[in-house]
Each structure stands twice: as C-alpha cells, then as structure tokens.
Protein backbone atom coordinates (compact mmCIF):
# COMPACT_ATOMS: atom_id res chain seq x y z
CA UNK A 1 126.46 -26.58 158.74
CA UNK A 2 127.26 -30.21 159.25
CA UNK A 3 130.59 -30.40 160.79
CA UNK A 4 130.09 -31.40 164.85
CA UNK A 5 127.63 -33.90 163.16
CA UNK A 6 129.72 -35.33 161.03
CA UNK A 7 132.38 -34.93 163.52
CA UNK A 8 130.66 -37.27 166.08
CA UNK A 9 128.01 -38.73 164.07
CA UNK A 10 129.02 -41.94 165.31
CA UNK A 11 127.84 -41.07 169.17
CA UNK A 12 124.29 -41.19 168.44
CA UNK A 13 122.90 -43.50 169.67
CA UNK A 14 119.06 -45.54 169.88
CA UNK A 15 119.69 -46.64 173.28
CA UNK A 16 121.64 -45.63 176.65
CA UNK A 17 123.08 -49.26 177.32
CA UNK A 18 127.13 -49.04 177.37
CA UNK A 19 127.92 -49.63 174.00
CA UNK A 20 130.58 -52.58 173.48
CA UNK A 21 133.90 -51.90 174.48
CA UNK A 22 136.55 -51.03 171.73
CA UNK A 23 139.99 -52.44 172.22
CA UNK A 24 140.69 -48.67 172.46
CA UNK A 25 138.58 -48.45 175.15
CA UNK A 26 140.08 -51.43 176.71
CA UNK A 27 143.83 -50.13 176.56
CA UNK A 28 142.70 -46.61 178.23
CA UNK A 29 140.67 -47.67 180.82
CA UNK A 30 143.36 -50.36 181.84
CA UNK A 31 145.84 -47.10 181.99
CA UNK A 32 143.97 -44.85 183.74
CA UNK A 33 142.25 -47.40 186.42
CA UNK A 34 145.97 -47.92 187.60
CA UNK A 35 145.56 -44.25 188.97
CA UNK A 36 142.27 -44.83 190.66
CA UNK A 37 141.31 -41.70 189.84
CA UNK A 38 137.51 -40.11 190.86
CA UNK A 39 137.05 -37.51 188.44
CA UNK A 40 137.81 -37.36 184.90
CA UNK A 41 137.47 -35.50 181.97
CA UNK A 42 136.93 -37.21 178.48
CA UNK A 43 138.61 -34.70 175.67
CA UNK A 44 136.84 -35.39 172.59
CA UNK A 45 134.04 -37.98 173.22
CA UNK A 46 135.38 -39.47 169.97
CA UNK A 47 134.53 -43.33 171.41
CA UNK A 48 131.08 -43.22 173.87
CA UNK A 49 132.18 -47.04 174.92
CA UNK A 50 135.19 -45.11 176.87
CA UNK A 51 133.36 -41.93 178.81
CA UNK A 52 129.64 -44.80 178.94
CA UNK A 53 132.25 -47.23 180.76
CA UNK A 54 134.00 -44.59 182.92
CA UNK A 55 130.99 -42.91 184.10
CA UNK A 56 129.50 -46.48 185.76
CA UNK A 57 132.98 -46.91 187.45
CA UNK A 58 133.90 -43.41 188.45
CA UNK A 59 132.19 -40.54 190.73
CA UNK A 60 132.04 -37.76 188.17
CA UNK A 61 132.53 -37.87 184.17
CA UNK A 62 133.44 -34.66 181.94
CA UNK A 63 132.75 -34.93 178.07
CA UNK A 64 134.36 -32.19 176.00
CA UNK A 65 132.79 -31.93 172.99
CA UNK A 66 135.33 -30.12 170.46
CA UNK A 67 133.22 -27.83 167.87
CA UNK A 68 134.72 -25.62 165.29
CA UNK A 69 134.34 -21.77 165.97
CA UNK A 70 132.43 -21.79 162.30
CA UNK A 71 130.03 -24.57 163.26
CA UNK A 72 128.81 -23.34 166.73
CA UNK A 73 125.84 -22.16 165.36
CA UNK A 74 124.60 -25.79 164.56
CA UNK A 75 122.85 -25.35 168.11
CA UNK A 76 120.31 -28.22 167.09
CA UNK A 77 123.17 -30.84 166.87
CA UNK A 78 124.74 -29.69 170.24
CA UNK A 79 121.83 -30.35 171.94
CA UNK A 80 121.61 -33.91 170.87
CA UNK A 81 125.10 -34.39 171.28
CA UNK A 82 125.02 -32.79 175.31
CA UNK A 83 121.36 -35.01 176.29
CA UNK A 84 123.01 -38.01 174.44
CA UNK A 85 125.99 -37.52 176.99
CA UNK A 86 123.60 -37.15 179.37
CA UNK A 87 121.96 -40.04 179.24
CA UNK A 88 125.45 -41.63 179.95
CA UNK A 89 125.36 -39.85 183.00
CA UNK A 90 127.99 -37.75 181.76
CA UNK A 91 128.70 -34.08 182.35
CA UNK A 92 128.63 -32.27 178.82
CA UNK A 93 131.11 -29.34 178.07
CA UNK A 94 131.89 -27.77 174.95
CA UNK A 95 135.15 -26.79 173.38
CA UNK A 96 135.32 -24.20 170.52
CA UNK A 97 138.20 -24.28 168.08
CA UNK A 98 141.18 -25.37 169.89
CA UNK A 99 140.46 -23.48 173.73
CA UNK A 100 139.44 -25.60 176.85
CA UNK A 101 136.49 -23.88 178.40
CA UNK A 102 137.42 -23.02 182.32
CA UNK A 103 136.28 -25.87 185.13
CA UNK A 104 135.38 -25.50 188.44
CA UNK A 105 137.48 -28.72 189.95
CA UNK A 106 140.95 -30.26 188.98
CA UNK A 107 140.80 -33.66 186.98
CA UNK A 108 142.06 -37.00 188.27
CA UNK A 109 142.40 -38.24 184.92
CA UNK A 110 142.07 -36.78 181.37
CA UNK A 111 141.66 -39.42 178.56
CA UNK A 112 141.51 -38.80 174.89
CA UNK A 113 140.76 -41.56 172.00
CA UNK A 114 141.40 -40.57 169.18
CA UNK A 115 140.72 -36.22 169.07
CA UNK A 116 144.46 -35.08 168.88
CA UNK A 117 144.54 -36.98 165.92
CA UNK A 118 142.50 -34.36 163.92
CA UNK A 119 144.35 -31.62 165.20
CA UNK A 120 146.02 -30.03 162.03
CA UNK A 121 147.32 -27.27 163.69
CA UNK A 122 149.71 -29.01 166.21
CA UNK A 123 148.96 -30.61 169.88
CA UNK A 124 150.87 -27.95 171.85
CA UNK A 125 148.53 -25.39 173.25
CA UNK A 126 146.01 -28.35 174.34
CA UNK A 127 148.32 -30.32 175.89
CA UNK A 128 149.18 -27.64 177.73
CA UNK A 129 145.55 -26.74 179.13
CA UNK A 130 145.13 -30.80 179.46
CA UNK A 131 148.46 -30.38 182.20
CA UNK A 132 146.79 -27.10 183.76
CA UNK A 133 143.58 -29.07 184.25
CA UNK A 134 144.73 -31.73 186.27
CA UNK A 135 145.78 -31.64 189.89
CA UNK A 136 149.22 -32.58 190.85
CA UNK A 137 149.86 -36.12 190.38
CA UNK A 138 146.95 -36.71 187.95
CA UNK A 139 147.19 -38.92 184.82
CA UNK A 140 146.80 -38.36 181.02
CA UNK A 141 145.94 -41.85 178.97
CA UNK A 142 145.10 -41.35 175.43
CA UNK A 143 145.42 -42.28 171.78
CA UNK A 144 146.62 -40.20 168.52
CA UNK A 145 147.24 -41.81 164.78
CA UNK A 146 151.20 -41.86 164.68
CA UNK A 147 153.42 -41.26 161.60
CA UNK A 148 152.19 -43.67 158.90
CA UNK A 149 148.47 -44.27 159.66
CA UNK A 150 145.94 -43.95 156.79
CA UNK A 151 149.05 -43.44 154.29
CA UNK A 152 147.49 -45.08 151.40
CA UNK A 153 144.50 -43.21 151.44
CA UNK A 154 146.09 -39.70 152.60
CA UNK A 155 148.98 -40.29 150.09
CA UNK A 156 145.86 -40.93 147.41
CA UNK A 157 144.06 -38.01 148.06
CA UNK A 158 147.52 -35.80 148.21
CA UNK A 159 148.57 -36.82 144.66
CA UNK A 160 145.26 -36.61 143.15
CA UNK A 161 144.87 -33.23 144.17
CA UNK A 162 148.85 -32.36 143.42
CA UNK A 163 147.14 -33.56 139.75
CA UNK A 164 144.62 -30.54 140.18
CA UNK A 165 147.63 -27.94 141.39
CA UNK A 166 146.13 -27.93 144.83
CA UNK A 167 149.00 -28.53 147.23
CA UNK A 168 147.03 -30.41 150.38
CA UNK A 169 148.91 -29.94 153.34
CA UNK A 170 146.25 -26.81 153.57
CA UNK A 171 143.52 -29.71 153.56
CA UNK A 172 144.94 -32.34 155.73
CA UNK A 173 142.61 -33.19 158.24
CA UNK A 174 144.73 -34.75 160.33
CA UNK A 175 148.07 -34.90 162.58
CA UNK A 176 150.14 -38.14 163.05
CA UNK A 177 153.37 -37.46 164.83
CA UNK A 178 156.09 -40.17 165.57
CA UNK A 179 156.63 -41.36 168.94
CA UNK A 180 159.38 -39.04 169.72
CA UNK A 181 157.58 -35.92 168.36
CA UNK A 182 155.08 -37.48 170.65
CA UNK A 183 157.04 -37.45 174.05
CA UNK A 184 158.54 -34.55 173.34
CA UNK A 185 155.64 -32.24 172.91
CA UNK A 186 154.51 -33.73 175.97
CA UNK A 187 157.72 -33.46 177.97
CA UNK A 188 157.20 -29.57 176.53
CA UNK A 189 153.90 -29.45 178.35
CA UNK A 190 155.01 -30.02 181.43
CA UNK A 191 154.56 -34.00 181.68
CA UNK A 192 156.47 -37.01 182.50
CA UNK A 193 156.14 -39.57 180.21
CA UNK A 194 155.15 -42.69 181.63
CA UNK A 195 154.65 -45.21 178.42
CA UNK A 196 154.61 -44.90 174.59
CA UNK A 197 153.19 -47.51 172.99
CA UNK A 198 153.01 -48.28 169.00
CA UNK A 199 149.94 -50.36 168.36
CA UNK A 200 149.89 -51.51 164.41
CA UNK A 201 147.09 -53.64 163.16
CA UNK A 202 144.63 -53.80 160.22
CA UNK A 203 141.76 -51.91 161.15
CA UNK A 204 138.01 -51.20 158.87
CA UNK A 205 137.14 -47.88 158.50
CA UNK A 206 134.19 -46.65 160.61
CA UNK A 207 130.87 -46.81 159.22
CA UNK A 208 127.05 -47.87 159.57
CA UNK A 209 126.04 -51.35 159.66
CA UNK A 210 125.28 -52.42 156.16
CA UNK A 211 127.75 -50.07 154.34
CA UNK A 212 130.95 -51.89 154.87
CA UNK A 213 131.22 -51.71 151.03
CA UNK A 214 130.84 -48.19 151.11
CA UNK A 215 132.82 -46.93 153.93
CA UNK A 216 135.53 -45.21 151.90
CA UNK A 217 132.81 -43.24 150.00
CA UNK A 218 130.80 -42.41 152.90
CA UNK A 219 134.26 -41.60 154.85
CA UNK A 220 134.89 -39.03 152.50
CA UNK A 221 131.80 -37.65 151.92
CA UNK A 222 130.78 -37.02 155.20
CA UNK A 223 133.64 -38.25 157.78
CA UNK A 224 136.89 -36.71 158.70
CA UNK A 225 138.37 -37.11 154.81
CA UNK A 226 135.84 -34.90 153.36
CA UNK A 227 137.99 -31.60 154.01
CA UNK A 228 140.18 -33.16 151.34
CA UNK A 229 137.31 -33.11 148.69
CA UNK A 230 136.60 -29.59 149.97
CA UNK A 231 139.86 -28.30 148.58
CA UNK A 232 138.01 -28.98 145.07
CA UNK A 233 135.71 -26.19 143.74
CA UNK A 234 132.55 -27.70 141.88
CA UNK A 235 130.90 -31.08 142.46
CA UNK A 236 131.90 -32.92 139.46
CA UNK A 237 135.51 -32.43 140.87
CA UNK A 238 134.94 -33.86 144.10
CA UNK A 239 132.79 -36.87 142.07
CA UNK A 240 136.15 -37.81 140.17
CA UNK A 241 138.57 -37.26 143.22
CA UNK A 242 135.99 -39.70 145.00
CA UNK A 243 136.61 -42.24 141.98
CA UNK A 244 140.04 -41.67 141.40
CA UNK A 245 141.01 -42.20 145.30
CA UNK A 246 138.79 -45.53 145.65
CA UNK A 247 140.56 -47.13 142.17
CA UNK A 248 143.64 -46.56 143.70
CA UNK A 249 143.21 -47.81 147.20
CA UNK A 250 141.29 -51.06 145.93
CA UNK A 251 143.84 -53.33 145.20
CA UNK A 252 145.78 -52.76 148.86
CA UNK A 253 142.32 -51.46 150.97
CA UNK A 254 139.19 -53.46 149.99
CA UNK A 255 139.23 -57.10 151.23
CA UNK A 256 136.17 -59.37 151.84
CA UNK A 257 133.78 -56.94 150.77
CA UNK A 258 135.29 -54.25 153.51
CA UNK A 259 137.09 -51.13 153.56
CA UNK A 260 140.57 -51.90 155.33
CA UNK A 261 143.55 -49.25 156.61
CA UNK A 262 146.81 -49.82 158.17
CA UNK A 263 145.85 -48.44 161.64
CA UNK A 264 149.10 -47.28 163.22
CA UNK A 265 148.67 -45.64 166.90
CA UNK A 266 150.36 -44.44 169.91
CA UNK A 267 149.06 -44.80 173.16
CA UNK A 268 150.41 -43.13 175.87
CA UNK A 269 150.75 -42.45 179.75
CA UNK A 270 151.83 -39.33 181.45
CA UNK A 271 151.89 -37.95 185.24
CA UNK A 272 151.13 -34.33 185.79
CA UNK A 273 154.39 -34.51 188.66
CA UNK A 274 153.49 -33.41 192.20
C-alpha cells in the first residue's frame, strides 16, 4: 500500500534545514503570528516549510499526519514520516480516516495548508474536533482549493471517464467549496469568522526537480489524481485515460515546458470565541 506515501511524498526530505518558505506558508504564518499563540497543532503536514518554520518560532509544534484507515498498515512509511517530523522538532500524531486522535493540552493555534482540500466526504465533523481542540479564544488559519481550482484537469478526467460510463463524483479526490459554503460550515462549527480570502493565480503542479515536463503524468500516477485512474479496471485503461487527459489539457495547461493550473484558494481566519 502506497497511499500516506504518496499522500506526503513531498515531506521527505535529505536534510533538516527549514525548507524555503511557500507563499502559503507566508500567508498562514502572518495570520496566526497575529495571535501569538505558544502551542499549535499543524492538521495535515501537507507543506513542512509551515510546521519547520513554526516549530523555530513557537514553544511546542503538533503534526497530524492524516492516514487512511486502509493504509495504516504501511507502518514502514509512518515511521519515516513521524522521525522526519522529528527532526523538525515537531511532535508527530497520527490521524486515521477522518477522527482526531485525543490530546493532552488545548491548542493556541491550529493551521491547515492545504488537507481539507482532499476531504471528499465534507469538512464538517473535522472542523468540529479542530473547534473542540482549541482553548477559548484560540485561532484557526488555513487554506482549502475553493470552487473552480484544478477545473480543467478535474473536468478532463470527469468526461473521459463519463466516456467509459463511470460517473466520477465516486472518484473525486477532492473538495472545493465556495467562500460562503466556506464560512458557513465554519460558522456551523462553532467559529467566528474572522477573514475569507480568494487568492487566484497560475500555479505548476507539484513535482520533483527535473520532471516539470512530466508533472501531470506523475500527478496522476502517483499524486492526489490517481484515485481518478483507479475508477478504471485494467491498466491499458488507465494508460489511455492518462493520454486522453494530457491531450486535452495541453493547449490551456503546458507552457514553457511546465505543467500549469488555475490555482484558486481560500484562506481563512477564525476565533474559537471565549
């Protein structure tokens, strides 16, 4: 089983210097250093440059890990994944499926890059156990894909597989709600809503150095689109969705010899009140 590997592939790591800040990082930290908080928990680990940065600035640093109740056996990759947060001086946890694990202390501060965004199943229940985690008065800063982001590809890989009588909602890796689905499921957890932010740029798709060209392939191979190519039964299947979806996202996606998305996000800011 691959999938907390693939999942957070991109945290390994050769050495335990801060990586370089993302302007993701940037946007959080600058949110949550307003609430000087001491303690915080990281939900998702999804960018090291955020809980690496935190845990030189702060007194104590949670990562939650999120694993998928069929992949916890993978105990191999855990281990690298919990030494490599480690070495950040950061306090590994794990989360299975979608339910918090229980913590001794209240959090300051939760902050989330990018994790809600590959919750298919709906934000609700975890942004309620983020709002019973923190103490009174503590902040949530985080990021989620809103309505729109990745459309070209996610609209690609929808119609080729409508072609193949698979409907793909099923399949959808991902959940991208609009800024007022936003607020409200946080206003529904208990929060007050203290910014919502739409941040719309051009951004490349993750990948190793040196496969810039490849990115969509390796993306759906082995990143967060491959549950799309899953929905197909045989290899040869997958092969052809793989060809079909990069023909049609050239013309709009590949530019100087790069993988390119419309990256549309919300960033947010809300007060646990008390």
């Amino acid at each position: 089983s691959t999938q907390p590997s693939r999942m957070l592939g991109r945290l390994f790591k050769t050495a335990a210097a801060v990586p370089p800040r993302t302007a993701a990082c940037e946007r959080i930290l600058k949110a949550v250093h307003r609430a000087e908080p001491k303690v915080v928990l990281d939900l998702g680990c999804t960018d090291p440059s955020v809980f690496a940065t935190l845990a030189t600035q702060v007194e104590k640093v949670v990562g939650l890990l999120k694993v998928d109740a069929e992949d916890i056996d993978d105990a191999q990759v855990l281990k690298e994944l919990k030494s490599e947060l480690r070495s950040f001086n950061v306090e590994p946890a794990v989360m299975i499926g979608g339910v918090m694990p229980q913590f001794d202390n209240d959090f300051d501060a939760v902050v989330t890059e990018d994790m809600l965004s590959y919750m298919p199943e709906g934000v609700e229940g975890i942004l309620q156990e983020v709002h019973g985690t923190l103490r009174p008065g503590g902040v949530f800063v985080g990021e989620i894909g809103a309505d729109g982001n990745l459309e070209t590809f996610r609209m690609a890989c929808y119609d080729i597989l409508r072609e193949e009588g698979i409907d793909a909602m099923p399949h959808d890796p991902y959940y991208f709600p609009t800024d007022m689905e936003m607020k409200k499921l946080l206003q529904a957890a208990g929060f007050e809503v203290k910014a919502m932010n739409q941040i719309n740029h051009k951004a490349v798709f993750p990948c190793k150095l040196g496969r810039e060209d490849m990115a969509l392939l390796d993306y759906m191979h082995l990143g967060m689109g491959s549950p799309f190519l899953r929905a197909l039964p045989d290899a040869a299947a997958r092969r052809k969705m793989v060809q079909e979806v990069t023909h049609m996202c050239y013309s709009s996606m590949f530019q100087e010899a790069k993988w390119t998305y419309q990256s549309i996000r919300l960033q947010f800011t809300a007060v646990k009140p008390g």
